[in-house]
N, C-alpha and C. Protein backbone atom coordinates (compact mmCIF):
# COMPACT_ATOMS: atom_id res chain seq x y z
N UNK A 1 -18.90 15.43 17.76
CA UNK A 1 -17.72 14.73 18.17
C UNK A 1 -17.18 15.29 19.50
N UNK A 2 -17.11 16.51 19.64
CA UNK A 2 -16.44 17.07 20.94
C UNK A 2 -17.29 17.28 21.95
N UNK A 3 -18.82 17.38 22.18
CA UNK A 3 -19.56 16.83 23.49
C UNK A 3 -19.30 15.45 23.56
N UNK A 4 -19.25 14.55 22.55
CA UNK A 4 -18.78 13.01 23.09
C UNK A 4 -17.34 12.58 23.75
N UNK A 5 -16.61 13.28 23.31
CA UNK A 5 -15.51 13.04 23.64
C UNK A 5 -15.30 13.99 25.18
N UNK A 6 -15.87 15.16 25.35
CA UNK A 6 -15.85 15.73 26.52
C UNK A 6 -16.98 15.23 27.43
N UNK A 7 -17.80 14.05 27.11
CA UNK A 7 -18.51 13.13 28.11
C UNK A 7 -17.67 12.15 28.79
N UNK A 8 -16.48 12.00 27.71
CA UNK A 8 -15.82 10.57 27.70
C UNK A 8 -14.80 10.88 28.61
N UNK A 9 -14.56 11.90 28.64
CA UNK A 9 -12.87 12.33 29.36
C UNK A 9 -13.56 12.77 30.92
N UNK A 10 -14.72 13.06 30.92
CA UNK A 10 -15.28 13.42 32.20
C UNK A 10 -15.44 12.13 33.45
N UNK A 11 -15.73 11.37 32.61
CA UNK A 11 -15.63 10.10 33.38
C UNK A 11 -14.84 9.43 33.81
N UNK A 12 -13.76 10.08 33.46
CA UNK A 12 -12.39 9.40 33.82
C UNK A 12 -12.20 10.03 35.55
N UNK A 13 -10.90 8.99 36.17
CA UNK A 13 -10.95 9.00 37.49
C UNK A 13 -10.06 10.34 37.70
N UNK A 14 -9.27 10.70 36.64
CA UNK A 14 -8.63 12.34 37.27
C UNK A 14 -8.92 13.55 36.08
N UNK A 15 -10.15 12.99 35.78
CA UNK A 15 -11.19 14.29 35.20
C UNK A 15 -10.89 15.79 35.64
N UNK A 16 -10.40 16.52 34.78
CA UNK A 16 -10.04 18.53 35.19
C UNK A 16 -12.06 18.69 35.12
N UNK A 17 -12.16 20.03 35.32
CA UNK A 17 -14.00 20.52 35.12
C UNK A 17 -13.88 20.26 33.88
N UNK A 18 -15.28 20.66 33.33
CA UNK A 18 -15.70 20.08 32.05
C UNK A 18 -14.98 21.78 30.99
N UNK A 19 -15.02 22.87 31.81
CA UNK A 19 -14.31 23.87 30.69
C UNK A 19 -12.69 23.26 30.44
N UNK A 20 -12.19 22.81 31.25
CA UNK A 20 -10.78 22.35 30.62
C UNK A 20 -10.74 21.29 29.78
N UNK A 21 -12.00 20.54 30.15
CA UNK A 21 -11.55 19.33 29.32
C UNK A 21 -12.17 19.58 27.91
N UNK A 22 -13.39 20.82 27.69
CA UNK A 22 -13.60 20.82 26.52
C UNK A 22 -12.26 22.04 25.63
N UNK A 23 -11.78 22.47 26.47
CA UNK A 23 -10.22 23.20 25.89
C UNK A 23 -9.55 21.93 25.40
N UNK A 24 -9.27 21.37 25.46
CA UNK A 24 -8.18 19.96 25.41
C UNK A 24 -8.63 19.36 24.09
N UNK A 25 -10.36 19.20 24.39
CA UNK A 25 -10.78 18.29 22.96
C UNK A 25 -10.71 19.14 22.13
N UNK A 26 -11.00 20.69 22.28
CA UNK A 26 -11.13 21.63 20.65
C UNK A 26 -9.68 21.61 20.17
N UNK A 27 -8.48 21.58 20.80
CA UNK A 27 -7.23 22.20 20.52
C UNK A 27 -6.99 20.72 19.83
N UNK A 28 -7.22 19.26 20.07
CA UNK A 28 -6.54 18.37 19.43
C UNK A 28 -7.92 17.97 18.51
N UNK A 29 -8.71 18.24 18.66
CA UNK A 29 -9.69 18.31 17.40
C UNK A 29 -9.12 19.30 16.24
N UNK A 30 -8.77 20.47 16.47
CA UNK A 30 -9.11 20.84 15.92
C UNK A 30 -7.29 20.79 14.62
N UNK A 31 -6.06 20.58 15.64
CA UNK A 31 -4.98 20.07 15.17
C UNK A 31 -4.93 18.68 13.96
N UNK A 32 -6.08 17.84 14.73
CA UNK A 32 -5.68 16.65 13.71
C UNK A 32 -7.27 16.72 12.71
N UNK A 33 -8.06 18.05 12.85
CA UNK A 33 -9.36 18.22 11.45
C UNK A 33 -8.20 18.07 10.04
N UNK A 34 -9.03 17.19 9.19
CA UNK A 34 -8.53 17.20 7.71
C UNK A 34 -7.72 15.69 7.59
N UNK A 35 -6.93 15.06 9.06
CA UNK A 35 -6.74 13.82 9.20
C UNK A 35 -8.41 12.65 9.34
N UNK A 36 -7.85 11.42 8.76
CA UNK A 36 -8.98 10.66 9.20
C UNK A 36 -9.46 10.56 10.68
N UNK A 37 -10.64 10.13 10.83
CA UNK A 37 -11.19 10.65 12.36
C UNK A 37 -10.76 9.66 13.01
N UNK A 38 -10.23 8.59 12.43
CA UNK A 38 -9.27 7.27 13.12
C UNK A 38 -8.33 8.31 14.19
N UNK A 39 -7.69 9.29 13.67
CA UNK A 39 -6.85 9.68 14.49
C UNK A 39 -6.74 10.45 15.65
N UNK A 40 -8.26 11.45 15.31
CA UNK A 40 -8.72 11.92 16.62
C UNK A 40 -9.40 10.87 17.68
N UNK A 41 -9.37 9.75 17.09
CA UNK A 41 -10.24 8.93 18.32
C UNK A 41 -8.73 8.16 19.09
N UNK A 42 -7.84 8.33 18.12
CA UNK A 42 -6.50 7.77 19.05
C UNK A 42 -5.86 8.94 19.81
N UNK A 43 -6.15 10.07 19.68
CA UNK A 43 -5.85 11.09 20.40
C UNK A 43 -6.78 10.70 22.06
N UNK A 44 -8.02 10.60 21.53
CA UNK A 44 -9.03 10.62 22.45
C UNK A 44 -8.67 9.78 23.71
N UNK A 45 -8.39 8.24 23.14
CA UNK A 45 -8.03 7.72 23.90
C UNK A 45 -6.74 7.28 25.15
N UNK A 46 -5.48 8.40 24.04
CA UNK A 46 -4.75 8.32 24.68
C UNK A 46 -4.98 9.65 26.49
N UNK A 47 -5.90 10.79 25.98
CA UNK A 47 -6.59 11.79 26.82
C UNK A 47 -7.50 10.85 27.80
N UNK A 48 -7.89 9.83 27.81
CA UNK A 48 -8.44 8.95 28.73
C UNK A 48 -7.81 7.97 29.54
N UNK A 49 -6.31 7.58 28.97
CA UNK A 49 -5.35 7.08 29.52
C UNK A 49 -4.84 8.19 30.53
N UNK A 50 -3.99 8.96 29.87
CA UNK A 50 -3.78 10.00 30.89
C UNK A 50 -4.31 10.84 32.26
N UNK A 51 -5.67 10.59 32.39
CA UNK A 51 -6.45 10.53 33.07
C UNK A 51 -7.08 9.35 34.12
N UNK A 52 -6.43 8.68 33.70
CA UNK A 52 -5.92 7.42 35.07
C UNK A 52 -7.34 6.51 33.79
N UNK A 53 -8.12 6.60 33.10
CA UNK A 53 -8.89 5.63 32.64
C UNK A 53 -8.39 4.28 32.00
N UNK A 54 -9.51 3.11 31.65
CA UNK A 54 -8.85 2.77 30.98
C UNK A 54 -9.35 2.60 29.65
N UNK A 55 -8.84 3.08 28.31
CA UNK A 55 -9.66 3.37 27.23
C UNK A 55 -9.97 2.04 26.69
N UNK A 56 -11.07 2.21 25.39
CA UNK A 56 -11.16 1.88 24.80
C UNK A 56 -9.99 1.45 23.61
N UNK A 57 -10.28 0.45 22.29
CA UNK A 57 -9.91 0.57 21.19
C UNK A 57 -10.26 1.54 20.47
N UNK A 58 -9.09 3.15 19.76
CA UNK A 58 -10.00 3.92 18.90
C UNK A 58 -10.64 3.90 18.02
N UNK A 59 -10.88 2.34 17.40
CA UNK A 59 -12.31 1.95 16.22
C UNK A 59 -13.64 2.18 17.10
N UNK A 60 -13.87 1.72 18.23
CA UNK A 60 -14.88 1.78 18.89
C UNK A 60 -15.40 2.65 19.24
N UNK A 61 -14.39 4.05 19.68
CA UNK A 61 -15.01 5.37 19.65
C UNK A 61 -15.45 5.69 18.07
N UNK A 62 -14.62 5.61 17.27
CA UNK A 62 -14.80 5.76 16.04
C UNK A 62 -16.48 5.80 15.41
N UNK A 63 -16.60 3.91 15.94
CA UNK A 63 -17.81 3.45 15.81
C UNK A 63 -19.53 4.14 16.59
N UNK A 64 -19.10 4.70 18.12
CA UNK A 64 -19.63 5.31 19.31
C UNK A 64 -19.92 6.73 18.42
N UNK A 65 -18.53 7.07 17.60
CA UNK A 65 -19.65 8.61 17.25
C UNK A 65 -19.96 8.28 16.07
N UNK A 66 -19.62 7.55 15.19
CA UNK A 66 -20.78 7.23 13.71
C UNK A 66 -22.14 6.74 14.17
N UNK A 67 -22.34 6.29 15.23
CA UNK A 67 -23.90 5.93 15.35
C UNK A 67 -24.32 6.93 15.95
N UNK A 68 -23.76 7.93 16.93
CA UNK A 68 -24.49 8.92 17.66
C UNK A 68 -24.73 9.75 16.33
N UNK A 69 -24.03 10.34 15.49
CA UNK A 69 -24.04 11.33 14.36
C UNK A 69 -25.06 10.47 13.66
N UNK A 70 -25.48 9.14 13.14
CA UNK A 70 -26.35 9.07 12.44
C UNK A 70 -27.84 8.91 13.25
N UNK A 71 -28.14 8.57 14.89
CA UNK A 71 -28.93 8.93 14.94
C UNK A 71 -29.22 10.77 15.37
N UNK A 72 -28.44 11.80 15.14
CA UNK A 72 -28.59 13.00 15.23
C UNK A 72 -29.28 13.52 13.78
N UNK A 73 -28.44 12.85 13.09
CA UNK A 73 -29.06 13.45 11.27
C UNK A 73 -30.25 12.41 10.69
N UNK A 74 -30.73 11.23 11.74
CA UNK A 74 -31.93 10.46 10.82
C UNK A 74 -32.88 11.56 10.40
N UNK A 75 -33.50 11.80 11.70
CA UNK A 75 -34.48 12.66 10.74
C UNK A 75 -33.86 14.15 9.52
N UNK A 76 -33.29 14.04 9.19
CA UNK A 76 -32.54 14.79 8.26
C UNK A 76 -32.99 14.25 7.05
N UNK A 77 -31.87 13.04 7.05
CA UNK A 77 -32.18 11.86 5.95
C UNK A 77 -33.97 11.64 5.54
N UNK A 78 -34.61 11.31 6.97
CA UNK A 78 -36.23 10.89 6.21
C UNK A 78 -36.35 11.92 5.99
N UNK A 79 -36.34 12.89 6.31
CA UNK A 79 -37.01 14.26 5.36
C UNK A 79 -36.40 14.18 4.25
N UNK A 80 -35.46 14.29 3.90
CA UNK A 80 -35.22 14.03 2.43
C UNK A 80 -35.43 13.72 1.03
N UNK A 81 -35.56 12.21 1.89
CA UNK A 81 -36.54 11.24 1.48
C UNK A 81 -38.07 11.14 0.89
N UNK A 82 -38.48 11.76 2.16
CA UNK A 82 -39.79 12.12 2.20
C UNK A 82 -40.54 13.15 1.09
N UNK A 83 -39.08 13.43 1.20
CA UNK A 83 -39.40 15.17 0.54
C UNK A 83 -40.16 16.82 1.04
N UNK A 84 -39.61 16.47 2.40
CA UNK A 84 -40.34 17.41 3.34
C UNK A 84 -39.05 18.38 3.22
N UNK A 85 -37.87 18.25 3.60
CA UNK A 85 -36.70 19.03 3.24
C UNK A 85 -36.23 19.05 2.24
N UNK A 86 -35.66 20.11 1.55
CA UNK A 86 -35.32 20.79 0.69
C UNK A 86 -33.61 20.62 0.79
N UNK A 87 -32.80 19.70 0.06
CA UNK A 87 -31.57 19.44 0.03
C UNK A 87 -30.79 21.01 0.60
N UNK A 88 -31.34 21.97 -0.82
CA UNK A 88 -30.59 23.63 -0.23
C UNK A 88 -30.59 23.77 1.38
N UNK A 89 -31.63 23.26 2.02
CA UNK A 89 -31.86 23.56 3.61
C UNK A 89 -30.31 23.27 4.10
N UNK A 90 -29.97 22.17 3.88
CA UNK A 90 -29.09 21.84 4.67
C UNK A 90 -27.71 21.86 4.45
N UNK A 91 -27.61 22.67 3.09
CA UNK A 91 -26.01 22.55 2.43
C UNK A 91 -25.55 23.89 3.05
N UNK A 92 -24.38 24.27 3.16
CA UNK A 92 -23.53 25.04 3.38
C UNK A 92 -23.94 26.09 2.42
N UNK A 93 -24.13 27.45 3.06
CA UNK A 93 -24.82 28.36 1.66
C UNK A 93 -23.73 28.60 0.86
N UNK A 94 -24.39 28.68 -0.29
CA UNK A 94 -23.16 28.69 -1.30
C UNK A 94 -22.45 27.84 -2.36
N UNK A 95 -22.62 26.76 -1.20
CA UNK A 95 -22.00 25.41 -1.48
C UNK A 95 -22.48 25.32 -3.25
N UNK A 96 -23.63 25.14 -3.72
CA UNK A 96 -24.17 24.59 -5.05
C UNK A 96 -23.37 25.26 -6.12
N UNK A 97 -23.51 26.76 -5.92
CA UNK A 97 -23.01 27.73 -7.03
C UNK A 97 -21.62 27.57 -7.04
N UNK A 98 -20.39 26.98 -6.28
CA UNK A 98 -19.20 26.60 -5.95
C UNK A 98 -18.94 25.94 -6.58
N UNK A 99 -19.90 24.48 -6.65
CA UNK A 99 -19.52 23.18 -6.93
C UNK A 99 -19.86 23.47 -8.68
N UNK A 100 -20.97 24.18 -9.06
CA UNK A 100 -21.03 24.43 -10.36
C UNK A 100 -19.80 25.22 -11.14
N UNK A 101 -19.02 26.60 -10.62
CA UNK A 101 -18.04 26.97 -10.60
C UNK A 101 -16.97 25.90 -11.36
N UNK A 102 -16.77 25.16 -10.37
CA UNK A 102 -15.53 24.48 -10.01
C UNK A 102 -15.79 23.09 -11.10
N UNK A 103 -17.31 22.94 -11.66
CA UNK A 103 -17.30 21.46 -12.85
C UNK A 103 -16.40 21.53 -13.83
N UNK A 104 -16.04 23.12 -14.17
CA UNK A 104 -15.24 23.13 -15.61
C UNK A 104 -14.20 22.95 -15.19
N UNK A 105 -13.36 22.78 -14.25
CA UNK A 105 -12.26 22.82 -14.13
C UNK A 105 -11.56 21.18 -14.28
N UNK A 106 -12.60 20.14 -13.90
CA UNK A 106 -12.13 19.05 -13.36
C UNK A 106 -12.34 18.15 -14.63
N UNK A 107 -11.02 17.26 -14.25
CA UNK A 107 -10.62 16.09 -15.48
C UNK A 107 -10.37 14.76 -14.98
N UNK A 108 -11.46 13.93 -15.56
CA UNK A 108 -11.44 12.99 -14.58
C UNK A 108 -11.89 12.64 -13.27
N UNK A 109 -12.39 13.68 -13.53
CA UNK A 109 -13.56 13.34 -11.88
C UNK A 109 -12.71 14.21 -10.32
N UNK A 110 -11.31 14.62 -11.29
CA UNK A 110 -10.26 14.84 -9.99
C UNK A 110 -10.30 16.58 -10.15
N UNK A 111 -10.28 17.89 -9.50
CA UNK A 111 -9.92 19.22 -9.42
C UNK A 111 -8.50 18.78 -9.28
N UNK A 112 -7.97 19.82 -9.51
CA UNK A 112 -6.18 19.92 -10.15
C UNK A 112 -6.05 20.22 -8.28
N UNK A 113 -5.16 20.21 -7.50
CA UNK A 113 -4.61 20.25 -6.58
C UNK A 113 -3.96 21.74 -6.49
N UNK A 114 -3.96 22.52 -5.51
CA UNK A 114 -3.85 23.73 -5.00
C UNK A 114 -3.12 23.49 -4.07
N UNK A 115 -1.57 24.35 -3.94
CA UNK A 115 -0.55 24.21 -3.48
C UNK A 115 0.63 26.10 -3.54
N UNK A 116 1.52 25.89 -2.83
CA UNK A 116 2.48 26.52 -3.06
C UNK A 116 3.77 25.91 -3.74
N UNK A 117 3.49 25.02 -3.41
CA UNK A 117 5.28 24.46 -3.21
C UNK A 117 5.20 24.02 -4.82
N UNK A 118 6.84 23.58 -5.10
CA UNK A 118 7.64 23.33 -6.54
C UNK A 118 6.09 22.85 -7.52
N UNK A 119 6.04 23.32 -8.51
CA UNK A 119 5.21 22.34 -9.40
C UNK A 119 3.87 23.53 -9.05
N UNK A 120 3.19 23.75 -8.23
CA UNK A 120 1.66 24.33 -7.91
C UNK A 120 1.52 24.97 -9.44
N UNK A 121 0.17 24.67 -9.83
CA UNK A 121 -0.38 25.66 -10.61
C UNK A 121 -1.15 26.70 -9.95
N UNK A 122 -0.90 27.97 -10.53
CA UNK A 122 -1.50 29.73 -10.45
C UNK A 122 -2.92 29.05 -10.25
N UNK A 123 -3.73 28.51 -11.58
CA UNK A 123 -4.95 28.08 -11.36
C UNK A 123 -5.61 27.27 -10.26
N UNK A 124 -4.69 26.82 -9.67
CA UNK A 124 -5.13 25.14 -8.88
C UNK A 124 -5.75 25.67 -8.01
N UNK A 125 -7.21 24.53 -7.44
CA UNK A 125 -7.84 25.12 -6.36
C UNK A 125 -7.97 24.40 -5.12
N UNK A 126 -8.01 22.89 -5.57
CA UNK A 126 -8.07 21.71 -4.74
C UNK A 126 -7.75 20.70 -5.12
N UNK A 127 -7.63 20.05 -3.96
CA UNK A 127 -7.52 18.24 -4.70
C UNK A 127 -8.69 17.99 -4.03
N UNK A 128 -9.74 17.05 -4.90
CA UNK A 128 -10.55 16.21 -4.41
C UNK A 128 -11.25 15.44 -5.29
N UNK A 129 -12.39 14.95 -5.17
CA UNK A 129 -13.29 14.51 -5.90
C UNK A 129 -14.40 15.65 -5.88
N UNK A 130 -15.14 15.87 -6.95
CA UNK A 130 -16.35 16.67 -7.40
C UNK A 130 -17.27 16.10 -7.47
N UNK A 131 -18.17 15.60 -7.42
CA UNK A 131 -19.55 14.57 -7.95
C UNK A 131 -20.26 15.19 -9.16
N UNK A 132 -20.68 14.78 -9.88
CA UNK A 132 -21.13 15.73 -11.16
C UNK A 132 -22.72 15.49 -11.43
């Protein structure tokens, strides 16, 4: 996401060098990570406005890095497939023995939500979905 977006801002007509502009994309990347990526691409574009450009709609970047990211991970996927890669290859180490951890906990398909504030349970670890 942030070489695309620091391609995108480069092209603009009052473009800083490419070290400032990749400062700019990590700091609001990295502010709106955990929001939908709808929102970093409206960040994006408003960083291309500001820069004398004239942007895009942010679905279209949206769209611009879901196809770059899926042709980066195809061959990922056919190996997979194929059965030339080994799922463990590519997970986050750890990740499996985590997710096994964390099966007993969940009711309903949901982990209990992990918090401070009024109400948090001591136990709670996350909110999400688990896949089982």
């Amino acid at each position: 996401m942030i070489p695309m977006m620091v391609e995108l801002l480069g092209e603009t007509p009052r473009a800083e060098d490419t070290s400032q502009i990749e400062a700019v994309v990590k700091e609001f990347v990295a502010r709106l990570t955990g929001k939908q990526t709808i929102y970093q691409m409206i960040q994006l574009a408003e960083e291309i406005s500001k820069r004398g450009g004239t942007p895009r709609e942010p679905l279209e970047y949206k769209y611009l890095y879901l196809r770059r990211l899926n042709e980066r991970i195809a061959g990922r996927i056919e190996g997979l497939k194929a059965g030339r890669v080994v799922a463990d290859e590519l997970m986050v180490p750890g990740s499996r023995s985590a997710r096994r951890a964390l099966l007993p906990r969940i009711r309903d398909g949901r982990a209990v939500c992990a918090g401070r504030g009024r109400g948090a349970r001591p136990d709670a670890l996350f909110c999400g979905h688990i896949w089982r």
